[in-house]
Protein backbone atom coordinates (compact mmCIF):
# COMPACT_ATOMS: atom_id res chain seq x y z
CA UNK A 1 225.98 -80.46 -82.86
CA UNK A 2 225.93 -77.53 -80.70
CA UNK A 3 225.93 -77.61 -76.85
CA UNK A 4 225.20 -74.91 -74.21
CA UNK A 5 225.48 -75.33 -70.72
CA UNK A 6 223.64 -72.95 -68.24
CA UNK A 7 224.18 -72.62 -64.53
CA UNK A 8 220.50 -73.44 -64.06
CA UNK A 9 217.15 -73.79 -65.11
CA UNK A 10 216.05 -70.66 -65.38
CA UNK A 11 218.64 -69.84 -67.75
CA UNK A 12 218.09 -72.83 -69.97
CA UNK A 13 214.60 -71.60 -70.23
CA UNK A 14 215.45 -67.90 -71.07
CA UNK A 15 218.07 -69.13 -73.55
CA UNK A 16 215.49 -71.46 -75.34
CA UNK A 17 213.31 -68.82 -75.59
CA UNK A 18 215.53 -66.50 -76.96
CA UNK A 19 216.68 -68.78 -80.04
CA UNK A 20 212.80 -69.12 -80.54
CA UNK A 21 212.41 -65.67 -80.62
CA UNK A 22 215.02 -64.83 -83.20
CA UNK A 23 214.03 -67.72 -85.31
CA UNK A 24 210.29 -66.06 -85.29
CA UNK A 25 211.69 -63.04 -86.14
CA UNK A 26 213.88 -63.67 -89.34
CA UNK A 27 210.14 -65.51 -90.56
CA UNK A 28 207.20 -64.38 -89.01
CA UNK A 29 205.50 -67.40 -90.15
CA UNK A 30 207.50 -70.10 -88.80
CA UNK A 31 206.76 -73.58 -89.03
CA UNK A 32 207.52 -74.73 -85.33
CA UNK A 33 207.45 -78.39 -83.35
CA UNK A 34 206.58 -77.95 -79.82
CA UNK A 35 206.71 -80.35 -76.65
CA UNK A 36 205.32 -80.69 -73.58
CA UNK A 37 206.39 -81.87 -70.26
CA UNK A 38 208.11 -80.23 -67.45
CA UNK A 39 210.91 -79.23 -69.14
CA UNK A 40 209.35 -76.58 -71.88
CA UNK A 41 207.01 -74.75 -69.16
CA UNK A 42 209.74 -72.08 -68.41
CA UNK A 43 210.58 -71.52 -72.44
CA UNK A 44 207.20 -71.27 -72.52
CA UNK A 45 206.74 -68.88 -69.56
CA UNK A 46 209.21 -66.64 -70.83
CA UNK A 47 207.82 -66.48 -74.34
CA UNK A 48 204.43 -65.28 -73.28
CA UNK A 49 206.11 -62.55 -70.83
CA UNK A 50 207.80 -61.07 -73.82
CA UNK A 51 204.15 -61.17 -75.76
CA UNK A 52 203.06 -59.29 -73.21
CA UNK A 53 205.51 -56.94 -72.24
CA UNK A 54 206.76 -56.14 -75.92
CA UNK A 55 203.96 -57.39 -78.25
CA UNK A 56 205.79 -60.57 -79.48
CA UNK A 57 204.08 -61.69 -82.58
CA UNK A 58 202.51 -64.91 -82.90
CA UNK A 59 199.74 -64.58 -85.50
CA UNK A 60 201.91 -65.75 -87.93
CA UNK A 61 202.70 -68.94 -86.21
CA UNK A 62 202.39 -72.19 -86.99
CA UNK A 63 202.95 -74.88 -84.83
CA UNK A 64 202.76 -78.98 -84.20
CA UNK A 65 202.94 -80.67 -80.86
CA UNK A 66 204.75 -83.73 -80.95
CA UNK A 67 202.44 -86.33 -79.25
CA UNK A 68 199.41 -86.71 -77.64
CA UNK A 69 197.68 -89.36 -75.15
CA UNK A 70 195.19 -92.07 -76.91
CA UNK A 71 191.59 -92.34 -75.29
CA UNK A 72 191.62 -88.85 -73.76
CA UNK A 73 189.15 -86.24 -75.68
CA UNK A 74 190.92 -82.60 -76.34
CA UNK A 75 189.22 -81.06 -73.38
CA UNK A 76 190.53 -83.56 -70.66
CA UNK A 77 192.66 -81.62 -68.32
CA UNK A 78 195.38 -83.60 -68.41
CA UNK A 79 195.49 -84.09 -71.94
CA UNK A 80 198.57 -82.35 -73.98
CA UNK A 81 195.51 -79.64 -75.55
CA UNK A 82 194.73 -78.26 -72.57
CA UNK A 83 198.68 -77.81 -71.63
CA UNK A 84 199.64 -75.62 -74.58
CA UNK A 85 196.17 -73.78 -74.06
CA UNK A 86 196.92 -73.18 -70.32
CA UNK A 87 200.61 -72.72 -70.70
CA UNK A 88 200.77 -70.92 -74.17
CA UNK A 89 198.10 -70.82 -76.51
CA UNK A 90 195.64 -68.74 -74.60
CA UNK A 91 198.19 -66.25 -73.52
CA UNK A 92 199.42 -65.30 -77.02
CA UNK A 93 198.14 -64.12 -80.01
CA UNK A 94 198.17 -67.47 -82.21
CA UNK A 95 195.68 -67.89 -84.63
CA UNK A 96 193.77 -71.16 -83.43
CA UNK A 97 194.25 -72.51 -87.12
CA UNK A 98 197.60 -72.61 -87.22
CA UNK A 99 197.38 -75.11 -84.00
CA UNK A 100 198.17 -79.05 -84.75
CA UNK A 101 198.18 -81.39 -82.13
CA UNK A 102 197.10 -84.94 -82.52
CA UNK A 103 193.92 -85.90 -81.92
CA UNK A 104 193.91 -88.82 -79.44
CA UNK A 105 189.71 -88.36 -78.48
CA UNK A 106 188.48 -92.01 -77.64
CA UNK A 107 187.23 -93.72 -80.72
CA UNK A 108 189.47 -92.01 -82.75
CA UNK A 109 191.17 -94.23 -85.35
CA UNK A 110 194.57 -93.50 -84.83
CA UNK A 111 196.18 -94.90 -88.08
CA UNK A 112 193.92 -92.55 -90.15
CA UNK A 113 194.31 -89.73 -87.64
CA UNK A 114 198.18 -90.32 -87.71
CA UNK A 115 198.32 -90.22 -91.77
CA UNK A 116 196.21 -87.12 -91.77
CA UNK A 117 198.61 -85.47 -89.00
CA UNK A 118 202.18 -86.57 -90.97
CA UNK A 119 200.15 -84.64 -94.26
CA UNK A 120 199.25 -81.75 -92.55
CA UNK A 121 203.15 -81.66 -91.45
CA UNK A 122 204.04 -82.07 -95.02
CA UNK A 123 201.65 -79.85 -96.75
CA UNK A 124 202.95 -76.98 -94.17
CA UNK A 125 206.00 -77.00 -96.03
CA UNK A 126 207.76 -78.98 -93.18
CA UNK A 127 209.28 -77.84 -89.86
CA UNK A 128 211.32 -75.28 -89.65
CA UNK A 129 212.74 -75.92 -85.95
CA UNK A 130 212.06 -78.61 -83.87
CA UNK A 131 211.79 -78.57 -79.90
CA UNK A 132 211.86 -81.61 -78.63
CA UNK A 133 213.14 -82.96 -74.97
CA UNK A 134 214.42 -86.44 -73.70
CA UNK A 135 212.90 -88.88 -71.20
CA UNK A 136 215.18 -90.46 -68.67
CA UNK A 137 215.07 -93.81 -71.16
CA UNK A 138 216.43 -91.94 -74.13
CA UNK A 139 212.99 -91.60 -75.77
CA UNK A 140 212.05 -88.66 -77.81
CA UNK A 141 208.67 -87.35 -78.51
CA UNK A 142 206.77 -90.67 -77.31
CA UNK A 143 209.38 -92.51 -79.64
CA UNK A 144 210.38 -95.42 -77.28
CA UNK A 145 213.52 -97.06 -77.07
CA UNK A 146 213.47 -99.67 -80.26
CA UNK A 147 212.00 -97.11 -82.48
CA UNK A 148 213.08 -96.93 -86.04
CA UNK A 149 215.04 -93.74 -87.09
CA UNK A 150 212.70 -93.98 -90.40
CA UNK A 151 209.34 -94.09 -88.49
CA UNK A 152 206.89 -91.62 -89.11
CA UNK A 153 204.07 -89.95 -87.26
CA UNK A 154 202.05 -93.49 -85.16
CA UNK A 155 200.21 -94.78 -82.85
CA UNK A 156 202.56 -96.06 -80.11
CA UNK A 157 202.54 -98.38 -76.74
CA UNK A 158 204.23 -96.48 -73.59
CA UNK A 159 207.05 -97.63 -72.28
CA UNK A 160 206.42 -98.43 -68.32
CA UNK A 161 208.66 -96.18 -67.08
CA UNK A 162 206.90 -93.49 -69.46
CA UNK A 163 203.58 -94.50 -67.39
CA UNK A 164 205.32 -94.55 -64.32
CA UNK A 165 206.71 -91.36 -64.72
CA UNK A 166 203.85 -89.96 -65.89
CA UNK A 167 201.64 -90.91 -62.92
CA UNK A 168 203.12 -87.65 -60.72
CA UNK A 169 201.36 -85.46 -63.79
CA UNK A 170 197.80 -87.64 -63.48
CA UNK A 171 197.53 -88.05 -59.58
CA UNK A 172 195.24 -90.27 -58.89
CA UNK A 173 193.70 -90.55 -62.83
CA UNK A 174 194.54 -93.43 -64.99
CA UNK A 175 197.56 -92.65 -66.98
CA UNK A 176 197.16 -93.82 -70.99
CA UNK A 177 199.03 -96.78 -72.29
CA UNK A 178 199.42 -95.35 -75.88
CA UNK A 179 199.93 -92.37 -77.53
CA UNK A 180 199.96 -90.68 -80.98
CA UNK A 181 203.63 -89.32 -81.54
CA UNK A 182 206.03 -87.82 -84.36
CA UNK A 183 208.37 -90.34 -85.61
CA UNK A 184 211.54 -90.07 -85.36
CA UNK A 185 212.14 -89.96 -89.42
CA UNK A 186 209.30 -86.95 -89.30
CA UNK A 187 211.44 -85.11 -86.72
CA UNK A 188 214.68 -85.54 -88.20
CA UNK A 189 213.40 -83.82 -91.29
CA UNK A 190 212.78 -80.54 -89.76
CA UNK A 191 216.08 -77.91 -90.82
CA UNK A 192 216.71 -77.40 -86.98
CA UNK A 193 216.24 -79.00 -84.09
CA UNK A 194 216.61 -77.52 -80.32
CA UNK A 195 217.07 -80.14 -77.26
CA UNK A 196 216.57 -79.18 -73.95
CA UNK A 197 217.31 -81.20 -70.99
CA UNK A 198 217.32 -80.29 -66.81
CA UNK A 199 218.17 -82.19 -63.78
CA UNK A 200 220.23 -84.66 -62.55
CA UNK A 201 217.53 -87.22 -63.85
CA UNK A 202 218.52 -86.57 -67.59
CA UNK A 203 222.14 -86.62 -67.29
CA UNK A 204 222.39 -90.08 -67.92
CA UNK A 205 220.24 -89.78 -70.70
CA UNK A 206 221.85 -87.02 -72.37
CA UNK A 207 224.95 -88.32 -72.21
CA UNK A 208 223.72 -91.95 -73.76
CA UNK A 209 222.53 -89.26 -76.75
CA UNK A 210 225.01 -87.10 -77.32
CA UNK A 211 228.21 -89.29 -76.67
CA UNK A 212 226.88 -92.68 -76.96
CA UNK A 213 226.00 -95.32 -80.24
CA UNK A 214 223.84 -94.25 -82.24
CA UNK A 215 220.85 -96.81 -81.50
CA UNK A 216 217.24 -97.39 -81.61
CA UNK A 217 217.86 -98.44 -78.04
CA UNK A 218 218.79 -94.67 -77.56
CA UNK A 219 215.65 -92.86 -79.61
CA UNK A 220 217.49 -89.36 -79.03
CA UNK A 221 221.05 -90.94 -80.17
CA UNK A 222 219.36 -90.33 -83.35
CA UNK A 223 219.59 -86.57 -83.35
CA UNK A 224 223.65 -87.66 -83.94
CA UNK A 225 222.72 -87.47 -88.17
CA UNK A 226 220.93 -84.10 -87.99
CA UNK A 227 223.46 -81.48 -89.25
CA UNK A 228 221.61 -78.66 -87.13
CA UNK A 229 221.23 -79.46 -83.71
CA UNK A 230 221.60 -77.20 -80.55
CA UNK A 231 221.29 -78.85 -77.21
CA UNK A 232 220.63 -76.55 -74.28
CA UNK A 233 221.54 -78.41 -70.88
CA UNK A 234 221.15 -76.99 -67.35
CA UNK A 235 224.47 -78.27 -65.09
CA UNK A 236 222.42 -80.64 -63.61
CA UNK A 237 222.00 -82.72 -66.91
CA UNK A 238 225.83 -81.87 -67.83
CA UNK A 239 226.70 -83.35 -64.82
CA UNK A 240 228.76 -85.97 -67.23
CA UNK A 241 230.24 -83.17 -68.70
CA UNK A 242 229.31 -83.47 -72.10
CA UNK A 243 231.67 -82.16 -74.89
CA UNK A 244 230.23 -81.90 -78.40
C-alpha cells in the first residue's frame, strides 16, 4: 500500500486526477469504478477542466458507480445519476453506453437488478482501477461495518450515521434507508484501487483502515489484502500520521 499526503484538498484532488489521467492514457478504454460524495467533486472538477482545455478523451471510457439510493428513480435530483451527470458526465465526452450505475427506481427488484449489475461488471472484463472513498464509520462504497470481505454487488440497509450524515446532502427530503452497492469481494477484484480521504472527520477512519485489524467492523480495513492500493490523504485526514 501506497500513501500520499498533500498539504490540502485541492491538491488531493489534482493528484487523483492526475493518476486517472495517466491510467486513461496507457488504455483509452479503461474500465473505471467511480464514487460519489463530497470527496470526488474536485477529482472530478479537475478532470473535466483538462477535457476542456486539452481535449481529454473520454469516449473510450467505461465506467461503474459504486452505489446508488433504493426508491429514488434516475432523474431524482438527489439521486447518485444526476451527480455524475451534473458533476461529470455531461461535461465530457463519454459515450452514454459505457455509463453503469445501479438502478435503484422504486419498484425495482433489487436482487435481480443487483445480479444483472455484478454481470455487467464481469462481462466488462472487470475493473481496471477502483475509486472508492471512506465514511467516518469505516464503510466503503455503502458496504457497512459487518460486511463480508466476500460480498458481492446487494441490496443493503444504511447504517444511521450513513442517514444522518447524509441528511446535509437531502435538506429537508427524506433520506433512503437502503441502497444498492458494490461488495466488497467485487471491489477487491479490480487490479487497482485509489482511496481518497479529506478532513479531520476521516482521520479516525483512515487510520482504523490503514493501521488497524483487518475487520468487517472496519469495511475499508479490507483494502489491507489488495496488492495495489494508493491512498491519497489531505493533512487533515493524516492528522494520525499514517505510515504505510
Amino acid at each position: 500500500m501506497r500513501v500520499l499526503v498533500t498539504p490540502d484538498y485541492r491538491t488531493l484532488s489534482r493528484t487523483a486526477a492526475e493518476l486517472l489521467i495517466k491510467a486513461l492514457h496507457a488504455k483509452s478504454n479503461l474500465r473505471l469504478g467511480l464514487p460519489t460524495g463530497r470527496t470526488p467533486l474536485g477529482m472530478y472538477e479537475e478532470l473535466v477542466k483538462k477535457h476542456q482545455e486539452e481535449h481529454l478523451d473520454f469516449s473510450k471510457l467505461m465506467t461503474f458507480n459504486l452505489d446508488e439510493y433504493l426508491g429514488l428513480p434516475s432523474d431524482h435530483p438527489k439521486s447518485y445519476h444526476t451527480y455524475m451527470k451534473q458533476h461529470f458526465f455531461e461535461q465530457v465526452n463519454i459515450s452514454p453506453t459505457n455509463i453503469h450505475i445501479p438502478d435503484g427506481s422504486p419498484g425495482i427488484d433489487a436482487d435481480r437488478e443487483s445480479e444483472r449489475y455484478e454481470k455487467a461488471i464481469h462481462d466488462a472484463g472487470g475493473l481496471d482501477l477502483l475509486v472508492v472513498g471512506i465514511g467516518a464509520n469505516g464503510h466503503i462504497a455503502f458496504n457497512e461495518p459487518g460486511s463480508a470481505f466476500d460480498s458481492r454487488t446487494r441490496a443493503v440497509d444504511l447504517a444511521p450515521e450513513t442517514i444522518a450524515n447524509a441528511t446535509q446532502y437531502f435538506g429537508s427530503d427524506r433520506v433512503p434507508a437502503r441502497a444498492i452497492t458494490m461488495g466488497i469481494g467485487t471491489m477487491l477484484e479490480a487490479r487497482r484501487i485509489l482511496l481518497l480521504a479529506a478532513g479531520t472527520s476521516k482521520a479516525d477512519a483512515v487510520d482504523r483502515a490503514l493501521r488497524g485489524p483487518v475487520s468487517p467492523d472496519v469495511p475499508a480495513s479490507a483494502l489491507q489484502l489488495h496488492p495495489r492500493v494508493i491512498v491519497i490523504l489531505d493533512e487533515a485526514a493524516n492528522h494520525h500520521r499514517v505510515d504505510c
